[in-house]
C-alpha atoms as a PDB file:
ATOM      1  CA  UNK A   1     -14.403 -16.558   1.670  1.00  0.00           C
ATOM      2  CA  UNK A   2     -11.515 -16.093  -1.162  1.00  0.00           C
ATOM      3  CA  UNK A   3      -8.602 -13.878  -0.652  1.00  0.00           C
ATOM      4  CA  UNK A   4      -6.447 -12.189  -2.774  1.00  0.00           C
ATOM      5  CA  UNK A   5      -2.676 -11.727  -2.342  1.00  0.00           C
ATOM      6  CA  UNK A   6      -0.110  -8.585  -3.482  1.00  0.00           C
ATOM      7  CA  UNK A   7       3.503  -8.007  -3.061  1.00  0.00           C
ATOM      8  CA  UNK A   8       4.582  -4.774  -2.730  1.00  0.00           C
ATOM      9  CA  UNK A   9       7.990  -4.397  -2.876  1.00  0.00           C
ATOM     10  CA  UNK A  10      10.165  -1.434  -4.030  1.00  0.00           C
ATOM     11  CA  UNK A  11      13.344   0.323  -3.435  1.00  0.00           C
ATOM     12  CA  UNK A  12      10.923   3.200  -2.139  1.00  0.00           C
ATOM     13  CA  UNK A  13       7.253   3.269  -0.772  1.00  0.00           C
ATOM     14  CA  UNK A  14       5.957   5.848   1.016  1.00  0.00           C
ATOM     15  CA  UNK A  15       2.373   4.808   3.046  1.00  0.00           C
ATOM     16  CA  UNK A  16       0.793   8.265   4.572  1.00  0.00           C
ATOM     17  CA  UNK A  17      -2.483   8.782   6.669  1.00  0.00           C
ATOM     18  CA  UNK A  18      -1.747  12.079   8.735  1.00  0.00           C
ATOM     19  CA  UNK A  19       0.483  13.946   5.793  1.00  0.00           C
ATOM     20  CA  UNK A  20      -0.351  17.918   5.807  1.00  0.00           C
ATOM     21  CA  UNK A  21       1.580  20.634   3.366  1.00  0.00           C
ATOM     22  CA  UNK A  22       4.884  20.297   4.143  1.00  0.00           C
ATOM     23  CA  UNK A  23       5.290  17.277   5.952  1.00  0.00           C
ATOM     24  CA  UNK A  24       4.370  14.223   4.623  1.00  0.00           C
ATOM     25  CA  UNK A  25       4.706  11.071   6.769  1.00  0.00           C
ATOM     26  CA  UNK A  26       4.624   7.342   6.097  1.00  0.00           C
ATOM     27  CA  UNK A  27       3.515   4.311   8.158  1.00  0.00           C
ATOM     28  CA  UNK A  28       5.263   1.291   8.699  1.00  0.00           C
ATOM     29  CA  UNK A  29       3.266  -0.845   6.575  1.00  0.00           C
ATOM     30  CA  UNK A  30       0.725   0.317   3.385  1.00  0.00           C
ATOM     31  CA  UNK A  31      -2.669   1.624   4.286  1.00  0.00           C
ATOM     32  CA  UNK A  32      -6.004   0.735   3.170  1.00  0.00           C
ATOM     33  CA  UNK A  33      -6.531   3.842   1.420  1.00  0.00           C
ATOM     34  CA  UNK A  34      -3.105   3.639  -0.765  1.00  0.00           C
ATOM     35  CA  UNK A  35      -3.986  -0.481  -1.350  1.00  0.00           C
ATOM     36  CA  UNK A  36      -7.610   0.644  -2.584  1.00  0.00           C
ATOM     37  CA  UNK A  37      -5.904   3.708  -4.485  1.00  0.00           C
ATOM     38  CA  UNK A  38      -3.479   0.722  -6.026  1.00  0.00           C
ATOM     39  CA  UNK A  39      -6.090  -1.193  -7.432  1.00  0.00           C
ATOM     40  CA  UNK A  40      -8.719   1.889  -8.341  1.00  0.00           C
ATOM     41  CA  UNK A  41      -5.354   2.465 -11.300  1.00  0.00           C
ATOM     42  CA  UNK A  42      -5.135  -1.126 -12.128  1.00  0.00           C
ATOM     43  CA  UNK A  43      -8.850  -0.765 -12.807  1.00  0.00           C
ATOM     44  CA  UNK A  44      -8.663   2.509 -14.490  1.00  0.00           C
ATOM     45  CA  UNK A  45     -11.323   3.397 -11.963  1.00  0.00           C
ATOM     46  CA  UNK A  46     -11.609   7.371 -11.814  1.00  0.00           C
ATOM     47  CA  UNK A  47     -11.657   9.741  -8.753  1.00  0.00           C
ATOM     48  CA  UNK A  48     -15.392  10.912  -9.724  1.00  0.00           C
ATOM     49  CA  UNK A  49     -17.895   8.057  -9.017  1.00  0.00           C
ATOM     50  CA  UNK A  50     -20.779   8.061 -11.606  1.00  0.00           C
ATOM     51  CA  UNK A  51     -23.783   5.364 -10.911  1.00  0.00           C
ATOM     52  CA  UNK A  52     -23.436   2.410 -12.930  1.00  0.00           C
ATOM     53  CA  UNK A  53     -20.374   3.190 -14.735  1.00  0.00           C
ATOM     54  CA  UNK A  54     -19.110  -0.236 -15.160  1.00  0.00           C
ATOM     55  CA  UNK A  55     -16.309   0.238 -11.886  1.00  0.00           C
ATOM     56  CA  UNK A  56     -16.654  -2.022  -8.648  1.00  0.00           C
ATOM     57  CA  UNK A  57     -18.400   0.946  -5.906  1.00  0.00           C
ATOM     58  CA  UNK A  58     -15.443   2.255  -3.919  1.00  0.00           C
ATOM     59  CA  UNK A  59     -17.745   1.100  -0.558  1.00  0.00           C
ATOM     60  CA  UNK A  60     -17.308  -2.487  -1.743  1.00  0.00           C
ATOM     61  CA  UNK A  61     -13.515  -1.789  -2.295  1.00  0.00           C
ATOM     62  CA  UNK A  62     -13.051  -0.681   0.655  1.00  0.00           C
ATOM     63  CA  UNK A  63     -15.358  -3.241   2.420  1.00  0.00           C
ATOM     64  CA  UNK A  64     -12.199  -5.713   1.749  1.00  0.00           C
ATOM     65  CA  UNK A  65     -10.618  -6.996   4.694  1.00  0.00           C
ATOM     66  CA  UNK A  66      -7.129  -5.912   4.266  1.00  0.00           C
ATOM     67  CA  UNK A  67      -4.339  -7.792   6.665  1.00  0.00           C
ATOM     68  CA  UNK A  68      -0.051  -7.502   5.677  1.00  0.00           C
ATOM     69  CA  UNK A  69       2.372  -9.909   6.343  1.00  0.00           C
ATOM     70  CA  UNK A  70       5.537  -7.901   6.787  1.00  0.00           C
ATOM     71  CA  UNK A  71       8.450  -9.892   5.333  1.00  0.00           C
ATOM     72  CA  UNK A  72      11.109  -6.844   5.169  1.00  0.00           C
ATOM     73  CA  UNK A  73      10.447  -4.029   7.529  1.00  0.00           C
ATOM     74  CA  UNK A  74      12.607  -1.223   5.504  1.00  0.00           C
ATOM     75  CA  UNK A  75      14.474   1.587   6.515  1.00  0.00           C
ATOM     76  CA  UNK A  76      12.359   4.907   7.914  1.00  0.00           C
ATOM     77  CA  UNK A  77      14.003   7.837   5.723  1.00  0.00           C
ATOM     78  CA  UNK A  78      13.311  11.952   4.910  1.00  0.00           C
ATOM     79  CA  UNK A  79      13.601  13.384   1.769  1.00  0.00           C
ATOM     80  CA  UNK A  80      14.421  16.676   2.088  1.00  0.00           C
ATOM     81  CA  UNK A  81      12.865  18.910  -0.855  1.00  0.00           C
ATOM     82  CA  UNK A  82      11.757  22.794  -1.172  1.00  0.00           C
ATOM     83  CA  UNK A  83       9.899  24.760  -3.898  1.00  0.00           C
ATOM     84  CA  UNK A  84      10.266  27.897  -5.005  1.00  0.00           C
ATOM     85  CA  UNK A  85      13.802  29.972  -4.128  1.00  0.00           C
ATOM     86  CA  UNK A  86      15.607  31.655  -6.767  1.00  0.00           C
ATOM     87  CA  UNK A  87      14.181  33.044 -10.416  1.00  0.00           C
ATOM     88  CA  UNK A  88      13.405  31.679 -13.348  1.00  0.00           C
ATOM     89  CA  UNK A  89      13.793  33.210 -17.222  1.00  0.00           C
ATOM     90  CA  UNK A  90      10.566  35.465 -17.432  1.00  0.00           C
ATOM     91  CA  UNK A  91       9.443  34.633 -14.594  1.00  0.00           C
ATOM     92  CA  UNK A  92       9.891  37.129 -11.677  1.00  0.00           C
ATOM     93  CA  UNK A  93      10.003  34.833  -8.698  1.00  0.00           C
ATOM     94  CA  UNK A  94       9.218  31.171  -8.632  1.00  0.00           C
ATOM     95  CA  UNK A  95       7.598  29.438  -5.641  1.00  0.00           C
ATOM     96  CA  UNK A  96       4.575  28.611  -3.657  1.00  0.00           C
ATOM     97  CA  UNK A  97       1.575  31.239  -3.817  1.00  0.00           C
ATOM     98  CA  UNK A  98       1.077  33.041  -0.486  1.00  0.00           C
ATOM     99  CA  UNK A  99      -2.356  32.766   1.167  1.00  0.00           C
ATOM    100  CA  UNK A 100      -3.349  36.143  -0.760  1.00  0.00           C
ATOM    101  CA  UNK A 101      -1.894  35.241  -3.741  1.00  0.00           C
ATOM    102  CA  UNK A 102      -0.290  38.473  -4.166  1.00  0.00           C
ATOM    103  CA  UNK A 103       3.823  37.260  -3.966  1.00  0.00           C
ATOM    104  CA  UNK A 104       5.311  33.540  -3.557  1.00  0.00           C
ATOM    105  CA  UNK A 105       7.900  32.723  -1.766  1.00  0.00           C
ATOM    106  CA  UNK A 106      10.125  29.500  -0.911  1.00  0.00           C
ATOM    107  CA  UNK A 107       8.446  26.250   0.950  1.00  0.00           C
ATOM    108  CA  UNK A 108      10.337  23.516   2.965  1.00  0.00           C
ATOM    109  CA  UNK A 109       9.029  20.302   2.728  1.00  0.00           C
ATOM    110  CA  UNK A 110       9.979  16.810   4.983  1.00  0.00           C
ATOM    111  CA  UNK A 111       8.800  13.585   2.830  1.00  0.00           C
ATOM    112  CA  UNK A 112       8.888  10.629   4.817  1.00  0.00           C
ATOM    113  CA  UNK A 113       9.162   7.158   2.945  1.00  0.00           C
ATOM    114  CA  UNK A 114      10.769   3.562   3.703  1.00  0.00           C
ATOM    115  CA  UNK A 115      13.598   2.131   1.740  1.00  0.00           C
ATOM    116  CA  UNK A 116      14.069  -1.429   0.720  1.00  0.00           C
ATOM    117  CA  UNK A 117      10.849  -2.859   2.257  1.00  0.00           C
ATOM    118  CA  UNK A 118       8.490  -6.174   1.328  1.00  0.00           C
ATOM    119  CA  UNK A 119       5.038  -6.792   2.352  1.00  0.00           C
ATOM    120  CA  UNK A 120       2.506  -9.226   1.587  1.00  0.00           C
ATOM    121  CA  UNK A 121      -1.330  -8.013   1.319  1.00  0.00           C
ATOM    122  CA  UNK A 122      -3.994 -10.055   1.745  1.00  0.00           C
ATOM    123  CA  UNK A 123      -7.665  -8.699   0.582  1.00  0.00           C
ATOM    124  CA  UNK A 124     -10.832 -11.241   1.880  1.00  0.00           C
ATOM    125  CA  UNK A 125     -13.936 -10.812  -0.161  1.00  0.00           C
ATOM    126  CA  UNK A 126     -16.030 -12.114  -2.645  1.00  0.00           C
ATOM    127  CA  UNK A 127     -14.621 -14.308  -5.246  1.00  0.00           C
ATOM    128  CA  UNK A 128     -15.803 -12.427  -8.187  1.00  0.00           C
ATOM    129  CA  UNK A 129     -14.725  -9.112  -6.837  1.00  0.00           C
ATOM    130  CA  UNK A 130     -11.143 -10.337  -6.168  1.00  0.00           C
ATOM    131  CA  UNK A 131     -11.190 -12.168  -9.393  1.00  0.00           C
ATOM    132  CA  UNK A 132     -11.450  -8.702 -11.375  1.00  0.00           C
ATOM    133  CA  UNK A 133      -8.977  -7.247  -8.991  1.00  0.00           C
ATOM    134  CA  UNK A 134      -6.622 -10.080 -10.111  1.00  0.00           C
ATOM    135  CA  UNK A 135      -7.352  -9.801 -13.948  1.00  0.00           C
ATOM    136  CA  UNK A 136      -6.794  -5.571 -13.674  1.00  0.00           C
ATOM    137  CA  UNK A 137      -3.859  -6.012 -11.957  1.00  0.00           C
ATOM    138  CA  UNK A 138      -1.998  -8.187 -14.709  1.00  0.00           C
ATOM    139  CA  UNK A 139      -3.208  -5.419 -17.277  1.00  0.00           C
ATOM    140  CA  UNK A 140      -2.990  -2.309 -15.627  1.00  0.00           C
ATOM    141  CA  UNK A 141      -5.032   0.896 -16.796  1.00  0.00           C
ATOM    142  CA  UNK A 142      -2.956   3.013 -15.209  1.00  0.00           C
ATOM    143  CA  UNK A 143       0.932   2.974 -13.575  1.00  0.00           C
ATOM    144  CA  UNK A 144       1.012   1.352 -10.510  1.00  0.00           C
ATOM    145  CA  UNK A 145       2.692   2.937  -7.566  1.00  0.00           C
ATOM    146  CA  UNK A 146       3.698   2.239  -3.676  1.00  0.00           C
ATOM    147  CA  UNK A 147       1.789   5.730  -1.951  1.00  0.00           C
ATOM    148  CA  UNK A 148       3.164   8.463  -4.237  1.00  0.00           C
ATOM    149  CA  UNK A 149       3.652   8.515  -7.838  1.00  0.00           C
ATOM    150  CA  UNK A 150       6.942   8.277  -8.352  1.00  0.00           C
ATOM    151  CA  UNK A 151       7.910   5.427  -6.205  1.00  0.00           C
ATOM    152  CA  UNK A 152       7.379   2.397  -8.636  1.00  0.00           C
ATOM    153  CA  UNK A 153       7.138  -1.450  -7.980  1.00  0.00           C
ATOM    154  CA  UNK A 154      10.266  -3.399  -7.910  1.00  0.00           C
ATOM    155  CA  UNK A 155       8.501  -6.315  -8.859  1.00  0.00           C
ATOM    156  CA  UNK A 156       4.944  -7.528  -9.769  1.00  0.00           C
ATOM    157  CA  UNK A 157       2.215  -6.253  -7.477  1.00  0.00           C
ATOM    158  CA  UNK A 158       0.396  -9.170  -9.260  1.00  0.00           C
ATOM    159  CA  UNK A 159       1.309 -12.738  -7.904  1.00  0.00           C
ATOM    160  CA  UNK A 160      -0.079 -15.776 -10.794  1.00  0.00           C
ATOM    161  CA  UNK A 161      -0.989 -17.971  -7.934  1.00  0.00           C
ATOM    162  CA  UNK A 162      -2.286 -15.185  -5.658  1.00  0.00           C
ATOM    163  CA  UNK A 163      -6.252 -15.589  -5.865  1.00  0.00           C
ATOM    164  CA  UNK A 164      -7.495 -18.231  -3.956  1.00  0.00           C
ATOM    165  CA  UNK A 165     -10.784 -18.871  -4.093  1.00  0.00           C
ATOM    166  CA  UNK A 166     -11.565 -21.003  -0.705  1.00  0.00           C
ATOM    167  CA  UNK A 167      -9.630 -19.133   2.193  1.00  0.00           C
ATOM    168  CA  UNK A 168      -9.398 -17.114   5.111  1.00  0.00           C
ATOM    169  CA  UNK A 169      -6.857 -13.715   4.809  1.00  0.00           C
ATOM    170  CA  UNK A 170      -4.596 -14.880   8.615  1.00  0.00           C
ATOM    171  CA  UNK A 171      -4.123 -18.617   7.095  1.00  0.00           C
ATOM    172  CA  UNK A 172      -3.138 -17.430   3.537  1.00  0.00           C
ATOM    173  CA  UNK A 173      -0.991 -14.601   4.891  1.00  0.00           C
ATOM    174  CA  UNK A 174       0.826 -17.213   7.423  1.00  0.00           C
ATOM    175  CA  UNK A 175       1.346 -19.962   4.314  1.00  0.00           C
ATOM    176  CA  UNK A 176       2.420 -18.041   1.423  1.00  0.00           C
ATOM    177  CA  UNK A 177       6.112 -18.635   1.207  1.00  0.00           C
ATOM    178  CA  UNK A 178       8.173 -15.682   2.134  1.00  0.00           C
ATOM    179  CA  UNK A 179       8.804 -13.119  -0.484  1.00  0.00           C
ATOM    180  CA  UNK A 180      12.696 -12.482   0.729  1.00  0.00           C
ATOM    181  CA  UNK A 181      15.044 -15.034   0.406  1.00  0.00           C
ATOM    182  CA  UNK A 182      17.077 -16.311   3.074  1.00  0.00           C
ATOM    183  CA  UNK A 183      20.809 -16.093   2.619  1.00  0.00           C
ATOM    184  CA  UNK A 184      21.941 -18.744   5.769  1.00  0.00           C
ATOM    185  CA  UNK A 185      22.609 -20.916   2.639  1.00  0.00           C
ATOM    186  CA  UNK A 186      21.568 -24.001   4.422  1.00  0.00           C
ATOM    187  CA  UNK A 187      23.290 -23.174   7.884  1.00  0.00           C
ATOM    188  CA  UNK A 188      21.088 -23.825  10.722  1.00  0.00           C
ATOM    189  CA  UNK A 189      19.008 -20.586  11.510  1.00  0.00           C
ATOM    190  CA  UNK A 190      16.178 -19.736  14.311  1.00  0.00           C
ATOM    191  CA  UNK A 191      13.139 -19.420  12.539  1.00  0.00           C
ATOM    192  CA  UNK A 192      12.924 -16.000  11.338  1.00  0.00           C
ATOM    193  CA  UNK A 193       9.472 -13.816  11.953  1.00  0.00           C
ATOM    194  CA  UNK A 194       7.329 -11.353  10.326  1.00  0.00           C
ATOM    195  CA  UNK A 195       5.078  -8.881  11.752  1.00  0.00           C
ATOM    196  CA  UNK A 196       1.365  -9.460  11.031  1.00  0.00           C
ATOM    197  CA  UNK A 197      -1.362  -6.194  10.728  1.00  0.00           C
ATOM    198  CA  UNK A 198      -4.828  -7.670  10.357  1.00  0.00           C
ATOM    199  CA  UNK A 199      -7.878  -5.971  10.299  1.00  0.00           C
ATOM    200  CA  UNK A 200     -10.278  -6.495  12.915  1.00  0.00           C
ATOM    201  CA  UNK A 201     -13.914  -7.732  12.837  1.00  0.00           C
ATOM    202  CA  UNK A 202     -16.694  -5.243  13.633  1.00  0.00           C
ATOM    203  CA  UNK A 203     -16.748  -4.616  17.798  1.00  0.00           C
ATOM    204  CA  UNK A 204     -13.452  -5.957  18.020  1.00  0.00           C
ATOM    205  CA  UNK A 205     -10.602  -4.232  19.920  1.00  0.00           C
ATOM    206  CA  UNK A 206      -7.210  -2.824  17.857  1.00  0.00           C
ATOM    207  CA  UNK A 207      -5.379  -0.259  17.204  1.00  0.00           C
ATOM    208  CA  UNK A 208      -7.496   2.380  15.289  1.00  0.00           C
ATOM    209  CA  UNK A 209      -6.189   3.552  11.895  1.00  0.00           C
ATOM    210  CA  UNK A 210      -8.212   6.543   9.850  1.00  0.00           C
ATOM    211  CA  UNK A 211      -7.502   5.318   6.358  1.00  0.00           C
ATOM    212  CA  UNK A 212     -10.516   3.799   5.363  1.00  0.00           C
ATOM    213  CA  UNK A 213     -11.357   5.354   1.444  1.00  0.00           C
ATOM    214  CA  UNK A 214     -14.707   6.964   1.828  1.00  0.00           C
ATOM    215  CA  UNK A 215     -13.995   9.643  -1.304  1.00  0.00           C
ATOM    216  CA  UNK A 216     -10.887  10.027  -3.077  1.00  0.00           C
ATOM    217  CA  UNK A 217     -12.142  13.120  -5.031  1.00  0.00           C
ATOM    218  CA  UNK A 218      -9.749  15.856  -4.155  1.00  0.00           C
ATOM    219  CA  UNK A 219     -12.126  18.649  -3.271  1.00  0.00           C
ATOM    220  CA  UNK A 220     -13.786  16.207  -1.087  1.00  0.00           C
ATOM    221  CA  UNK A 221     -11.150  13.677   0.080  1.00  0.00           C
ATOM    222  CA  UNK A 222     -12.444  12.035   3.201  1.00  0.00           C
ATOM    223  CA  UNK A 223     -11.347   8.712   5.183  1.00  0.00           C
ATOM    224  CA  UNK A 224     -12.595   6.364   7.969  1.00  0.00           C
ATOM    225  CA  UNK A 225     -11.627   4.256  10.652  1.00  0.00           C
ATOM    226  CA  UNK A 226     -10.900   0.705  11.342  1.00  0.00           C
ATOM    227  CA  UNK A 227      -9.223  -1.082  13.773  1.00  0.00           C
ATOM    228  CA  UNK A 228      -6.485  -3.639  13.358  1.00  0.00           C
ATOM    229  CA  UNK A 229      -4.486  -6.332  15.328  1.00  0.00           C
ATOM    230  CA  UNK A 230      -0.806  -6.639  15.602  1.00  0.00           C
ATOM    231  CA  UNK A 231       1.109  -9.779  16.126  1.00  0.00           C
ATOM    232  CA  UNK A 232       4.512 -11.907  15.401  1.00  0.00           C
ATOM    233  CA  UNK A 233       4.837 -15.421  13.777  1.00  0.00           C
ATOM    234  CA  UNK A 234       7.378 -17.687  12.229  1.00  0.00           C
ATOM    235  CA  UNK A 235       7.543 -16.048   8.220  1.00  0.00           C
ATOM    236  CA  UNK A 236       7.505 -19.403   5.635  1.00  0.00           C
ATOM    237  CA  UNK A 237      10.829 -20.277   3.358  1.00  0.00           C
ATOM    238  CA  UNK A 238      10.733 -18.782   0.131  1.00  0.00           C
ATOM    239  CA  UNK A 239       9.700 -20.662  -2.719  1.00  0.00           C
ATOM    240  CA  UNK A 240      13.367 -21.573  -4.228  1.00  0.00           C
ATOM    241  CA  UNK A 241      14.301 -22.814  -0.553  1.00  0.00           C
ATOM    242  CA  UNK A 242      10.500 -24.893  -0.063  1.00  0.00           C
ATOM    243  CA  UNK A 243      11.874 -26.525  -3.424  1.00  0.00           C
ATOM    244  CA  UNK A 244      14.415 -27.473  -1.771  1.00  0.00           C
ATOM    245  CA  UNK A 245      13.809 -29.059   1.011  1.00  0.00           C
ATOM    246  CA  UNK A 246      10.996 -30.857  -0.772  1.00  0.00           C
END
């Protein structure tokens, strides 16, 4: 098998599978469905499948096994926004239609993201899949974004060395050097440790998580579930420090 590795890193990322109106939450590491959405704009891929249009089938994207190598968990935090309240020039009240549309009036939403975090995804596939995936994420179609639009990479999603084409997705996620640098400055440290997610293999036990894309069309929108294993283990030097000690 070959995988393919990200890094998504940002000052802000925001990873939801329950979110409902006016409370939007994030999990603690990025979901299928937002890593599929990630690469659907790097391929310009649109939201409305048509048969042979050129994309990669959204079934074989999401056929991927997906693990993440968390190298800096982030800080849980709330954004705190409404809509509506107030007027506006011409306008006789601003805010969000009522269910029979006949007056709007103020909404309170809770946005959930996580501050400051790093994680490594690994995707398992086919070579030539992962290959494209690679090439459209160096020349992007669209913005690229961590779960919601407006929270932007910090740094390249795409990593130059990050498709490699003989490999399984625990071994590569375990050996890539870490993507945080370690400040001990040469002091003697314990080894420090990452949290792994890993997807599961068919029949295998895990936690369950229901954000597997089946449609992203909006009128339509509809996920699935897989399951996925959680474990600790010592997270590699970063590259500057492997030079290093070399």
């Amino acid at each position: 098998m070959s995988v393919l590795l990200l890094r998504l890193s940002g000052p802000m990322q925001s990873w939801g599978s329950r979110s409902r109106f006016t409370e939007r939450d994030t999990e603690r590491e990025p979901t299928k469905s937002g890593v599929i959405g990630l690469l659907c704009a790097a391929l310009g891929k649109p939201r409305m499948e048509e048969p042979e249009d050129g994309f990669p089938a959204l079934s074989d994207l999401a056929a991927l096994k997906m693990g993440v190598r968390v190298d800096r968990e982030g800080d849980v935090r709330r954004d705190y926004q409404t809509a509506g309240g107030g007027s506006w020039p011409g306008v006789k009240s601003y805010g969000v239609a009522t269910a029979d549309g006949k007056s709007r009036k103020p909404e309170v939403s809770n946005r959930y993201y996580l501050a400051d975090a790093v994680f490594l995804v690994g995707l398992e596939g086919s070579f030539e899949l992962l290959s494209r995936l690679h090439r459209a994420l160096g020349e992007p179609v669209w913005p690229l974004y961590l779960g919601r639009k407006s929270y932007v990479p910090g740094e390249p999603v795409r990593l130059a060395d990050g498709l490699l084409e003989t490999a399984l997705l625990t071994d590569a996620l375990a050996k890539w050097p870490s993507l945080v640098a370690d400040r001990s400055r040469g002091r003697r440290t314990p080894d420090r440790k990452a949290r792994f997610v890993v997807e599961c293999a068919p029949g295998d036990d895990g936690d369950p998580r229901q954000d597997v894309p089946i449609c992203f069309r909006h009128e339509a929108r509809e996920h699935g579930v897989r399951r996925v294993s959680q474990f600790f283990a010592p997270l590699p030097k970063d590259e500057k420090e492997a030079a290093q000690c070399t």
